[in-house]
C-alpha atoms as a PDB file:
ATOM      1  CA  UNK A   1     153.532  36.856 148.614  1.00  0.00           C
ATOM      2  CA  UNK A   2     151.502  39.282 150.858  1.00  0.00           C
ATOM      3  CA  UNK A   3     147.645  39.326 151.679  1.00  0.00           C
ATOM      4  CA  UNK A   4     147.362  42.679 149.539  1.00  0.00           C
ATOM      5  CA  UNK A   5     149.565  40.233 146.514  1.00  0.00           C
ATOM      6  CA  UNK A   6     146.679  37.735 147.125  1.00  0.00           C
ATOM      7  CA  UNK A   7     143.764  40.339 146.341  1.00  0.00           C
ATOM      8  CA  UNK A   8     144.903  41.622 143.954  1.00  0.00           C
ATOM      9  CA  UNK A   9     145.846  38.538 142.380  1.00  0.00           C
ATOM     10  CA  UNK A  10     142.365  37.264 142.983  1.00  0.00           C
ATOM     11  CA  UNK A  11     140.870  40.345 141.264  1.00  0.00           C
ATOM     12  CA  UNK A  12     142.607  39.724 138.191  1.00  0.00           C
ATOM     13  CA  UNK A  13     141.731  36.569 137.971  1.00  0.00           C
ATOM     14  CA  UNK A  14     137.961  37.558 138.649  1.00  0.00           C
ATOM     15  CA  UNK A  15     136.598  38.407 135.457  1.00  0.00           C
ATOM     16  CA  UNK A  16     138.127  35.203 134.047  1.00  0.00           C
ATOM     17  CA  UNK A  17     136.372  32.908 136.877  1.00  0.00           C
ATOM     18  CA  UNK A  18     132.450  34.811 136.008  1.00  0.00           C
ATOM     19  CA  UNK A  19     132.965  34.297 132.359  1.00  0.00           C
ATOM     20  CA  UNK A  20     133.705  30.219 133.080  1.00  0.00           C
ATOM     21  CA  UNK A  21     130.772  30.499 135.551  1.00  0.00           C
ATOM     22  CA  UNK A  22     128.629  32.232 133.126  1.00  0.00           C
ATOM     23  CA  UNK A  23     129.801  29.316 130.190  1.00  0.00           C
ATOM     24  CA  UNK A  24     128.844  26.734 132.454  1.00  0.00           C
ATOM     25  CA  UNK A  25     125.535  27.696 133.507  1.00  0.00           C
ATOM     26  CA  UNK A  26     124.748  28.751 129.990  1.00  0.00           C
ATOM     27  CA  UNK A  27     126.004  25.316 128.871  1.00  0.00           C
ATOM     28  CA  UNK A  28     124.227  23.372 131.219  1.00  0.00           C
ATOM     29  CA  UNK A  29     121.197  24.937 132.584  1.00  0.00           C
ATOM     30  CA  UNK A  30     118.840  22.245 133.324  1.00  0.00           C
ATOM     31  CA  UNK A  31     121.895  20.798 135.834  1.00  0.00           C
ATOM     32  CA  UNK A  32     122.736  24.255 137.058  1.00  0.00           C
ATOM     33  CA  UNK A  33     118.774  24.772 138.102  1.00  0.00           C
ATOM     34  CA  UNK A  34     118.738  21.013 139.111  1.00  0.00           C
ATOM     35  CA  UNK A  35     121.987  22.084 141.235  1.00  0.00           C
ATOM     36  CA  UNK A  36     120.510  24.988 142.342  1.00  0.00           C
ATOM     37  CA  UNK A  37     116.934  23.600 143.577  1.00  0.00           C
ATOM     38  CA  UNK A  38     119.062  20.980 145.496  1.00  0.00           C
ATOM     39  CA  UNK A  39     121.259  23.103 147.580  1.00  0.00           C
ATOM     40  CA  UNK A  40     118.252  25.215 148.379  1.00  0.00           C
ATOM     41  CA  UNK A  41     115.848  21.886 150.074  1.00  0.00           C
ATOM     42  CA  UNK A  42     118.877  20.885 151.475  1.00  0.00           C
ATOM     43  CA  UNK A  43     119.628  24.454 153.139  1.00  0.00           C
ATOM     44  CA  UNK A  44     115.943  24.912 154.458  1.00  0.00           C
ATOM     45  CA  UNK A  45     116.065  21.259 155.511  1.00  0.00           C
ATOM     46  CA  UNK A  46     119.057  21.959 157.677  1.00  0.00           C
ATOM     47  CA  UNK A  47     117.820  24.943 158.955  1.00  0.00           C
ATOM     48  CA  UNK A  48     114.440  23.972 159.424  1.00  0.00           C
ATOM     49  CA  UNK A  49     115.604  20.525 161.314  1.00  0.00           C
ATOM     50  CA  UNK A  50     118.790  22.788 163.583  1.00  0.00           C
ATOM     51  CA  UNK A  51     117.150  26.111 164.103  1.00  0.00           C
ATOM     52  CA  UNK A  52     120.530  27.581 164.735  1.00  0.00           C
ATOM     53  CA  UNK A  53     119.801  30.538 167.581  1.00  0.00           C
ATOM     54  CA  UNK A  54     123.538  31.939 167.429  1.00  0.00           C
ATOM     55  CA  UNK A  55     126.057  32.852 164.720  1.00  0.00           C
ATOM     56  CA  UNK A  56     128.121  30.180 165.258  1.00  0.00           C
ATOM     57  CA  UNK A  57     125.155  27.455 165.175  1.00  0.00           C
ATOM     58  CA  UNK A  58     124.205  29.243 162.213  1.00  0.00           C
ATOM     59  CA  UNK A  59     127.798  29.152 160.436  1.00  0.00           C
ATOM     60  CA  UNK A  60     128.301  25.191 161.502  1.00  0.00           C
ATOM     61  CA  UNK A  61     125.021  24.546 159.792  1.00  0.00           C
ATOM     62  CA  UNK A  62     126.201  26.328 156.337  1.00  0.00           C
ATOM     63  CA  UNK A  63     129.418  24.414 156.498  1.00  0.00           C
ATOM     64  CA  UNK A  64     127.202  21.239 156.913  1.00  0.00           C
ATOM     65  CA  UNK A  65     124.888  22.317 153.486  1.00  0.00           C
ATOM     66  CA  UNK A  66     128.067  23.186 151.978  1.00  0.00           C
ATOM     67  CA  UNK A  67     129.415  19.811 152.464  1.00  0.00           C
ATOM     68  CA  UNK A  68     126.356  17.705 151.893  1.00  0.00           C
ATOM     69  CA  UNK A  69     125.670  19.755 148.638  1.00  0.00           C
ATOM     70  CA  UNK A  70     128.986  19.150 147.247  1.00  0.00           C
ATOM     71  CA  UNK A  71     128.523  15.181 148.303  1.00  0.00           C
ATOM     72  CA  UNK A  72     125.121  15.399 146.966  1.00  0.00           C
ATOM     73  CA  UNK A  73     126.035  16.516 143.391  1.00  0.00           C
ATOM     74  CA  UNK A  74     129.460  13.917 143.340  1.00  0.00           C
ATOM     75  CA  UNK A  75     127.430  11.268 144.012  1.00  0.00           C
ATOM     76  CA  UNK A  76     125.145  12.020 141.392  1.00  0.00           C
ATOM     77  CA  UNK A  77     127.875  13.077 138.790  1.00  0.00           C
ATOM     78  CA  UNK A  78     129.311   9.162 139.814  1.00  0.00           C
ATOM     79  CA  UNK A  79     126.189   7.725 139.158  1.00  0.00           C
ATOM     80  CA  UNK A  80     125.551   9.434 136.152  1.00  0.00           C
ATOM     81  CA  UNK A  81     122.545  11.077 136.689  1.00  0.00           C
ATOM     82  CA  UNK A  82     124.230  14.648 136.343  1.00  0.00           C
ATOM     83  CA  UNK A  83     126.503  14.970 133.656  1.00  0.00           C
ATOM     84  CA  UNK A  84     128.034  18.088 133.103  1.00  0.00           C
ATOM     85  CA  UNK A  85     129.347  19.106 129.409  1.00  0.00           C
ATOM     86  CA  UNK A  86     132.574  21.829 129.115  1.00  0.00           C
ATOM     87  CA  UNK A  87     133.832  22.871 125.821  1.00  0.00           C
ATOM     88  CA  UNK A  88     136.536  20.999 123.663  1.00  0.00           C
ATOM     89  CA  UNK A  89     139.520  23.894 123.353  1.00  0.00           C
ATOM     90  CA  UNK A  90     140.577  22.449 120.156  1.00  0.00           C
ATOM     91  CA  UNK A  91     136.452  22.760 118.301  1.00  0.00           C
ATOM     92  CA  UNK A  92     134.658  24.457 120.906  1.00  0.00           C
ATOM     93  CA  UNK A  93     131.727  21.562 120.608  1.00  0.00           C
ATOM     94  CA  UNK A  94     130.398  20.594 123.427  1.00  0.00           C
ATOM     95  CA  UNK A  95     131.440  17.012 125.039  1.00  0.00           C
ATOM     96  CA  UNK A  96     131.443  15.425 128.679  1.00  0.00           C
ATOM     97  CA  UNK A  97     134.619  15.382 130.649  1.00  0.00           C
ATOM     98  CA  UNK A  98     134.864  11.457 129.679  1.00  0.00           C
ATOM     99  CA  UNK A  99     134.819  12.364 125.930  1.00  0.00           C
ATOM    100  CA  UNK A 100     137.073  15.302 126.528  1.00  0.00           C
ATOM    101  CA  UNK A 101     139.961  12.769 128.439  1.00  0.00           C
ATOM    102  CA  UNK A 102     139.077  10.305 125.396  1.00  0.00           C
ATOM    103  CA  UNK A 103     139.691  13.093 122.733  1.00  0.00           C
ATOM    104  CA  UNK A 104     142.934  14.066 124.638  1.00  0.00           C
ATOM    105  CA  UNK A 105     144.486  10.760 124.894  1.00  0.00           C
ATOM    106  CA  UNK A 106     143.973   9.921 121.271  1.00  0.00           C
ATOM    107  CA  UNK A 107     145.667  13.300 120.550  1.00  0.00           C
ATOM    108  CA  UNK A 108     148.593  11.650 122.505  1.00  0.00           C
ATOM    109  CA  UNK A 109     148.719  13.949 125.490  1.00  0.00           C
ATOM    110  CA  UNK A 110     146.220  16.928 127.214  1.00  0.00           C
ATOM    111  CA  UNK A 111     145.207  19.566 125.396  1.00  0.00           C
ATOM    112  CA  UNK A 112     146.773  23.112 125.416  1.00  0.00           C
ATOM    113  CA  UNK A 113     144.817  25.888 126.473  1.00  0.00           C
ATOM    114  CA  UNK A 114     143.800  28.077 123.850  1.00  0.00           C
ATOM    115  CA  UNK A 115     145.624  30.866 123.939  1.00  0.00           C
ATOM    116  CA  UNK A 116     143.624  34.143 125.314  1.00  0.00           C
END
């Protein structure tokens, strides 16, 4: 598959990826703005504390917010202060991932995605 095969596989897929992005926040705004607030102290903290001077400096230190904000926000998903909720494809009520595996292995296997 080509670059251009990529793209334009990627900009299919687009408007697909903002709606689940859209569901999410809308689903779970007080962890999306807890989410959001995070990554932003920990961005100015960074760049406050480095001062990057060059581009490079400057892209090393948004890799490093990158990958302390993702830590950040699996640690607290493990310790159960942020808990997401997605919705169940068979009632479209909204459960946490641990209810959704528990709902799928009582059904005897994963759930299908709906169709759409």
């Amino acid at each position: 598959m080509s670059t251009f095969e990529h793209l334009e596989a990627a900009r299919r897929r687009a408007p697909a990826i903002a709606g689940a992005v859209v569901g999410v926040i809308a689903d779970n705004p007080a962890q999306c703005a807890l989410v959001v607030s995070g990554a932003y102290v920990v961005t100015r903290g960074l760049g406050r504390l480095v001062r990057p001077s060059t581009v490079a400096g400057a892209v090393m230190t948004a890799c490093v917010s990158q990958a302390v904000c993702w830590w950040l926000v699996g640690e607290a998903q493990r310790r159960g202060v942020l808990v997401f909720r997605v919705r169940d494809p068979a009632t479209g009520a909204l459960v946490t991932l641990a209810e959704l595996a528990e709902l799928a292995a009582a059904s005897g296997g994963c759930c299908a995605d709906p169709p759409g």
